[in-house]
N, C-alpha and C. Protein backbone atom coordinates (compact mmCIF):
# COMPACT_ATOMS: atom_id res chain seq x y z
N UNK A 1 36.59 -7.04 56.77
CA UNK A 1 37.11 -6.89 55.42
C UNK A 1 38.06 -5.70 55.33
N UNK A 2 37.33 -4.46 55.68
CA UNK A 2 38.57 -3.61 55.89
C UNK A 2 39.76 -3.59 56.55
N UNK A 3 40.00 -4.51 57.74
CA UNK A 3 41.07 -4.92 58.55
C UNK A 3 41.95 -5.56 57.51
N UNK A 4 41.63 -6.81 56.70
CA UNK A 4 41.95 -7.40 55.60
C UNK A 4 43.22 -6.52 54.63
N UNK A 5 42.07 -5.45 54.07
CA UNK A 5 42.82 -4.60 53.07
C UNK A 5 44.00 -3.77 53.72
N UNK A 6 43.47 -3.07 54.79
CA UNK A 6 44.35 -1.84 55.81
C UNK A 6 45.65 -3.60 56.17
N UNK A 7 45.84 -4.36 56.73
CA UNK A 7 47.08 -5.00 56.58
C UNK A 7 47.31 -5.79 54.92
N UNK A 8 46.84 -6.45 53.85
CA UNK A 8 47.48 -6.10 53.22
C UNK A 8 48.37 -5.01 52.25
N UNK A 9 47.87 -3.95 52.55
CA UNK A 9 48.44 -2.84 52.22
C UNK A 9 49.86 -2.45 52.84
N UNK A 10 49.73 -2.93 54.41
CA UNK A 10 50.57 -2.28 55.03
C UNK A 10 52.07 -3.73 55.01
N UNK A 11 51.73 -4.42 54.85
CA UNK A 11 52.49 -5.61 54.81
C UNK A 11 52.91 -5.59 53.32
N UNK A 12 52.27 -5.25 52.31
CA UNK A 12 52.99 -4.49 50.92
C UNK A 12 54.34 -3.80 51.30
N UNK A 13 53.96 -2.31 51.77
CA UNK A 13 54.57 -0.94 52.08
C UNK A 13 55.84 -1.53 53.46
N UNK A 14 55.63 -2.49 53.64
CA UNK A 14 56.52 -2.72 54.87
C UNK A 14 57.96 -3.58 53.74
N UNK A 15 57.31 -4.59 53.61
CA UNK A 15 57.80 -5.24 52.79
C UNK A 15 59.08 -4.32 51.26
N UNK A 16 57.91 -3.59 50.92
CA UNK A 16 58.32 -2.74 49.68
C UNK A 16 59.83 -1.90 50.64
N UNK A 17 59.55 -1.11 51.74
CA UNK A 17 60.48 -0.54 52.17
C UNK A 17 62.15 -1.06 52.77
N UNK A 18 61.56 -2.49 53.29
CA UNK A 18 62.60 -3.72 54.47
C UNK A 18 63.71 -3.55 52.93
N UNK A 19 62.67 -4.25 51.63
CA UNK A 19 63.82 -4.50 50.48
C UNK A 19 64.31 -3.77 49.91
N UNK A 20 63.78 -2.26 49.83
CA UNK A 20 64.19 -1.33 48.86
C UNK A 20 65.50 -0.86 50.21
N UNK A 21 65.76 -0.69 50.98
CA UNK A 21 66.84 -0.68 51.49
C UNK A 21 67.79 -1.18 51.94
N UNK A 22 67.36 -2.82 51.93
CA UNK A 22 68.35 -3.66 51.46
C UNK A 22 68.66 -3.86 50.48
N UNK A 23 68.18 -4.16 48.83
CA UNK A 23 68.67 -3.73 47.81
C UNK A 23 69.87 -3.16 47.88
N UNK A 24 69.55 -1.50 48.52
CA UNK A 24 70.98 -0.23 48.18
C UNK A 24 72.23 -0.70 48.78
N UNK A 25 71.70 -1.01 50.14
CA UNK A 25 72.90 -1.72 51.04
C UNK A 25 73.64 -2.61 50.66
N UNK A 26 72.72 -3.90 50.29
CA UNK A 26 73.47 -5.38 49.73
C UNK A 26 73.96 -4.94 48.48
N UNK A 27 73.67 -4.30 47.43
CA UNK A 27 73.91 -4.74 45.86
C UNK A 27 73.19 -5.68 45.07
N UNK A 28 72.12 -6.41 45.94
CA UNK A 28 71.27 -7.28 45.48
C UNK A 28 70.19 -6.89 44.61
N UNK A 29 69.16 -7.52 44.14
CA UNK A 29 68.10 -7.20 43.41
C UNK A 29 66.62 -8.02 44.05
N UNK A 30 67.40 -9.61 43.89
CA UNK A 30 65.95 -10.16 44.17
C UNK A 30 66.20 -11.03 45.86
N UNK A 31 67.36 -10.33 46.87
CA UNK A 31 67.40 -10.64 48.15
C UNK A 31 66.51 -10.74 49.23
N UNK A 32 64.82 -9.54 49.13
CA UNK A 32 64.12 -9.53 50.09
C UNK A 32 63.25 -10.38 49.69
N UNK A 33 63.25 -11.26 48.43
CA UNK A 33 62.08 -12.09 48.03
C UNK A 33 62.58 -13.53 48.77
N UNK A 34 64.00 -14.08 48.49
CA UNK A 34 64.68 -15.09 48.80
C UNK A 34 64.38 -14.97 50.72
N UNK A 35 64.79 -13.65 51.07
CA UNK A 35 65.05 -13.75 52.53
C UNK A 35 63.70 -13.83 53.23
N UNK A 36 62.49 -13.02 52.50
CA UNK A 36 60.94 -13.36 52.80
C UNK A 36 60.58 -15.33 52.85
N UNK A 37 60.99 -15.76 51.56
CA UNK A 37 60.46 -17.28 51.12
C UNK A 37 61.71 -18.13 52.68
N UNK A 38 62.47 -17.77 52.57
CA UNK A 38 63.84 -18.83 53.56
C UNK A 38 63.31 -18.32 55.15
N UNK A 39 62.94 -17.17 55.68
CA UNK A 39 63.04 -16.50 56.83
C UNK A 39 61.64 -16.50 57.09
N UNK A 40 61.22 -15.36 56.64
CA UNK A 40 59.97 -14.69 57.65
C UNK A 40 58.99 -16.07 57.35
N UNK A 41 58.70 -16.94 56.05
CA UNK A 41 57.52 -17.92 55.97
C UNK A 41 57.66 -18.88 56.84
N UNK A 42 59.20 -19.09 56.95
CA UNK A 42 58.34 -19.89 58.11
C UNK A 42 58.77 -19.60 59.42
N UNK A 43 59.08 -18.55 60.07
CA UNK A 43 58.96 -18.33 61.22
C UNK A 43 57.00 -17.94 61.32
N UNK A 44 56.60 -17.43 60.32
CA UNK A 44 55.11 -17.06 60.45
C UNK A 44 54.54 -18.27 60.58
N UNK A 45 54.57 -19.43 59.83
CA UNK A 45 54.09 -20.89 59.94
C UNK A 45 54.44 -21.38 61.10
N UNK A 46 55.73 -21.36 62.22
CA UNK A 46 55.98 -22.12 63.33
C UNK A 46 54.98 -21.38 64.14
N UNK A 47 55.00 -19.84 63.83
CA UNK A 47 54.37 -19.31 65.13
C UNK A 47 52.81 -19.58 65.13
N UNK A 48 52.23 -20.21 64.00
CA UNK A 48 50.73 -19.94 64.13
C UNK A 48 50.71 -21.98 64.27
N UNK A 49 51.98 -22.89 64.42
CA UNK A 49 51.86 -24.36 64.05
C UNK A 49 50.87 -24.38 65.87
N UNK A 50 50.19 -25.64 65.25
CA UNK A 50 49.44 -26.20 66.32
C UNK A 50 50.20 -27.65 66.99
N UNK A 51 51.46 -28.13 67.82
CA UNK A 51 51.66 -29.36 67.44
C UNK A 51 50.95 -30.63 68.51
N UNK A 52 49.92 -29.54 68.59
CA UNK A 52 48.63 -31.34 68.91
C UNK A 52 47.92 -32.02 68.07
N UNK A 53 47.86 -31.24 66.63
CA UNK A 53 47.23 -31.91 65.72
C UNK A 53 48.05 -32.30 64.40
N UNK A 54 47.46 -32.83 63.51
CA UNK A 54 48.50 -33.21 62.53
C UNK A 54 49.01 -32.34 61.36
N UNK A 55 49.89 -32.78 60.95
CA UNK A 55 50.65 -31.69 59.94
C UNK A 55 50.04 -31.18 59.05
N UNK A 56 48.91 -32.04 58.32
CA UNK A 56 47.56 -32.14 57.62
C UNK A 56 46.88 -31.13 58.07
N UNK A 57 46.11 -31.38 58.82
CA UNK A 57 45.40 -30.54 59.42
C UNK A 57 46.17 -29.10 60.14
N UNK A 58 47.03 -28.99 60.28
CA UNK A 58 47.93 -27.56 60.40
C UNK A 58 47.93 -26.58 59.20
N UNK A 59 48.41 -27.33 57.80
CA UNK A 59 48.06 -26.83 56.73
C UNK A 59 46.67 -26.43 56.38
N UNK A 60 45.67 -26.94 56.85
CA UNK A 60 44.24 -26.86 56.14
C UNK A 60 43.68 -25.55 56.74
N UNK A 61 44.53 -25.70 58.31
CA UNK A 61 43.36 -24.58 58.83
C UNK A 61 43.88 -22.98 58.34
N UNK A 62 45.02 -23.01 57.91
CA UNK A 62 45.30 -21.60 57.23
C UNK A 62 44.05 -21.51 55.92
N UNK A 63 43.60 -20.14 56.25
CA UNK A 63 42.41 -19.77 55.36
C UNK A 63 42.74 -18.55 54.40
N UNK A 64 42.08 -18.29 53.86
CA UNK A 64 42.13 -16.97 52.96
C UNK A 64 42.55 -15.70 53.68
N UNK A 65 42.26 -15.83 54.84
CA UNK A 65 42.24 -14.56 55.45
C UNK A 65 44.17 -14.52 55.91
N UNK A 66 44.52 -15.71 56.10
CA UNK A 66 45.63 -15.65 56.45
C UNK A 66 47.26 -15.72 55.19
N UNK A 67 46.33 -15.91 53.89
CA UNK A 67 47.65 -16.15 53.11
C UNK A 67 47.42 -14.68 52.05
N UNK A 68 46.45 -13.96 52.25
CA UNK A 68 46.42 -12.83 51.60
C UNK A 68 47.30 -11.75 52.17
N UNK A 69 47.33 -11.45 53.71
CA UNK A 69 48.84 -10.65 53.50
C UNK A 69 50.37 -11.01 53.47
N UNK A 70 49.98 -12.47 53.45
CA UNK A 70 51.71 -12.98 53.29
C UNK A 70 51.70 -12.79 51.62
N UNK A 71 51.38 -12.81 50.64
CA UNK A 71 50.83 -12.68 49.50
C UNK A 71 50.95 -11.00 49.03
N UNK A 72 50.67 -10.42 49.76
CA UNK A 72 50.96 -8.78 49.70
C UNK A 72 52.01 -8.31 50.08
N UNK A 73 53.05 -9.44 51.23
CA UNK A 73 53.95 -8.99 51.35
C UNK A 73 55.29 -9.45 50.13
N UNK A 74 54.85 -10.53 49.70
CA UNK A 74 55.48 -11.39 48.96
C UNK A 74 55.48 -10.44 47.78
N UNK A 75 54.33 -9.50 47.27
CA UNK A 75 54.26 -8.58 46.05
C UNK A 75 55.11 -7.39 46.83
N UNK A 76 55.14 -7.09 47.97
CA UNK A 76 56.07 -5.53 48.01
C UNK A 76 57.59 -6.21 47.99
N UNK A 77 57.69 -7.29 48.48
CA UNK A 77 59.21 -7.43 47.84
C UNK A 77 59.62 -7.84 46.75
N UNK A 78 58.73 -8.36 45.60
CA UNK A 78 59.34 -8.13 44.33
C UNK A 78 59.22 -7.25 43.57
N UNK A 79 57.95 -6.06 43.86
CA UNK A 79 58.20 -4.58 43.59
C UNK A 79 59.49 -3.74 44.16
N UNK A 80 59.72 -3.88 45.58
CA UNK A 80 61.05 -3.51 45.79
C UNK A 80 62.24 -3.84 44.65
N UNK A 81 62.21 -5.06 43.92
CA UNK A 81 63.58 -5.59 43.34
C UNK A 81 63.18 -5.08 42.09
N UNK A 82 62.03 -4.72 41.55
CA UNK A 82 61.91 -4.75 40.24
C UNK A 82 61.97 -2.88 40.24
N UNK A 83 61.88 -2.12 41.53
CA UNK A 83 62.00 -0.69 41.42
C UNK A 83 63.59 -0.80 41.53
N UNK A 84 64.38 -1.57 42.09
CA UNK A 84 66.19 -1.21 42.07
C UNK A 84 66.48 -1.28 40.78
N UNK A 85 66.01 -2.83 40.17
CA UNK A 85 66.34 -2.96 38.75
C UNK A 85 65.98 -1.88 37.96
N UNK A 86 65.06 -1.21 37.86
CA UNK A 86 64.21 -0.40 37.02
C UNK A 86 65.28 0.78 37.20
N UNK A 87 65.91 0.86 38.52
CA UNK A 87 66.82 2.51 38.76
C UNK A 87 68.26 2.01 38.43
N UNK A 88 68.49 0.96 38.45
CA UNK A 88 69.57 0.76 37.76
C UNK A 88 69.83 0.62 36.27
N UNK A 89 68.81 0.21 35.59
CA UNK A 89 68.68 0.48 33.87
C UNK A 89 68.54 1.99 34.13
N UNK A 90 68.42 2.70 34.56
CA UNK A 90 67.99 3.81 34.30
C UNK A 90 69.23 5.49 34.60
N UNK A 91 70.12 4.24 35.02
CA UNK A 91 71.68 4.59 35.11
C UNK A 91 71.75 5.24 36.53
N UNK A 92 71.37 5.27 37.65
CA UNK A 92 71.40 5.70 38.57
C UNK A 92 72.47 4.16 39.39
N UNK A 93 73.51 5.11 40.07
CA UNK A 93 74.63 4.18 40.22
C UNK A 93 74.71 3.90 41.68
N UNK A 94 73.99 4.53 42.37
CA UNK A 94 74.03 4.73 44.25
C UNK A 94 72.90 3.80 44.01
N UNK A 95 72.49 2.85 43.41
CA UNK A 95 71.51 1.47 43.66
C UNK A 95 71.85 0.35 42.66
């Protein structure tokens, strides 16, 4: 369980950091959420695919344990976009 928390935390903070500096770079806002959902999901899904069994059953065997830090990472990159937005209402112009 603690393994659990100690990586979703860190898959947050990874996440939170990858976007908050792409944000500044790109000019974007909601880029590390798009590039998380198009990129990293499913390179994480090919790498864990089984293809001796069926597509069905590929989906099923992902468990709780496995969609809670994609899920934590998925929250540090829309905290990343929603801290650029937040510094850009806030008139700060270098984001």
């Amino acid at each position: 369980m603690l393994q659990l928390i100690v990586a979703t935390v860190l898959f947050l903070v990874m996440m939170f950091g990858i976007g908050f500096i792409l944000n500044m770079l790109l000019k974007t806002t909601w880029f590390p959420i798009y590039a998380f959902i198009i990129v990293l999901l499913p390179i994480y899904i090919w790498q864990t695919w089984d293809h001796s069994v069926s597509f069905v059953d590929n989906f099923t065997e992902f468990t709780i344990i496995d969609v809670i830090p994609i899920l934590g990472a998925l929250a540090g990159a829309y905290v990343s976009g929603w801290a650029i937005r937040a510094l850009r209402r806030g008139g700060y112009k270098m984001f």
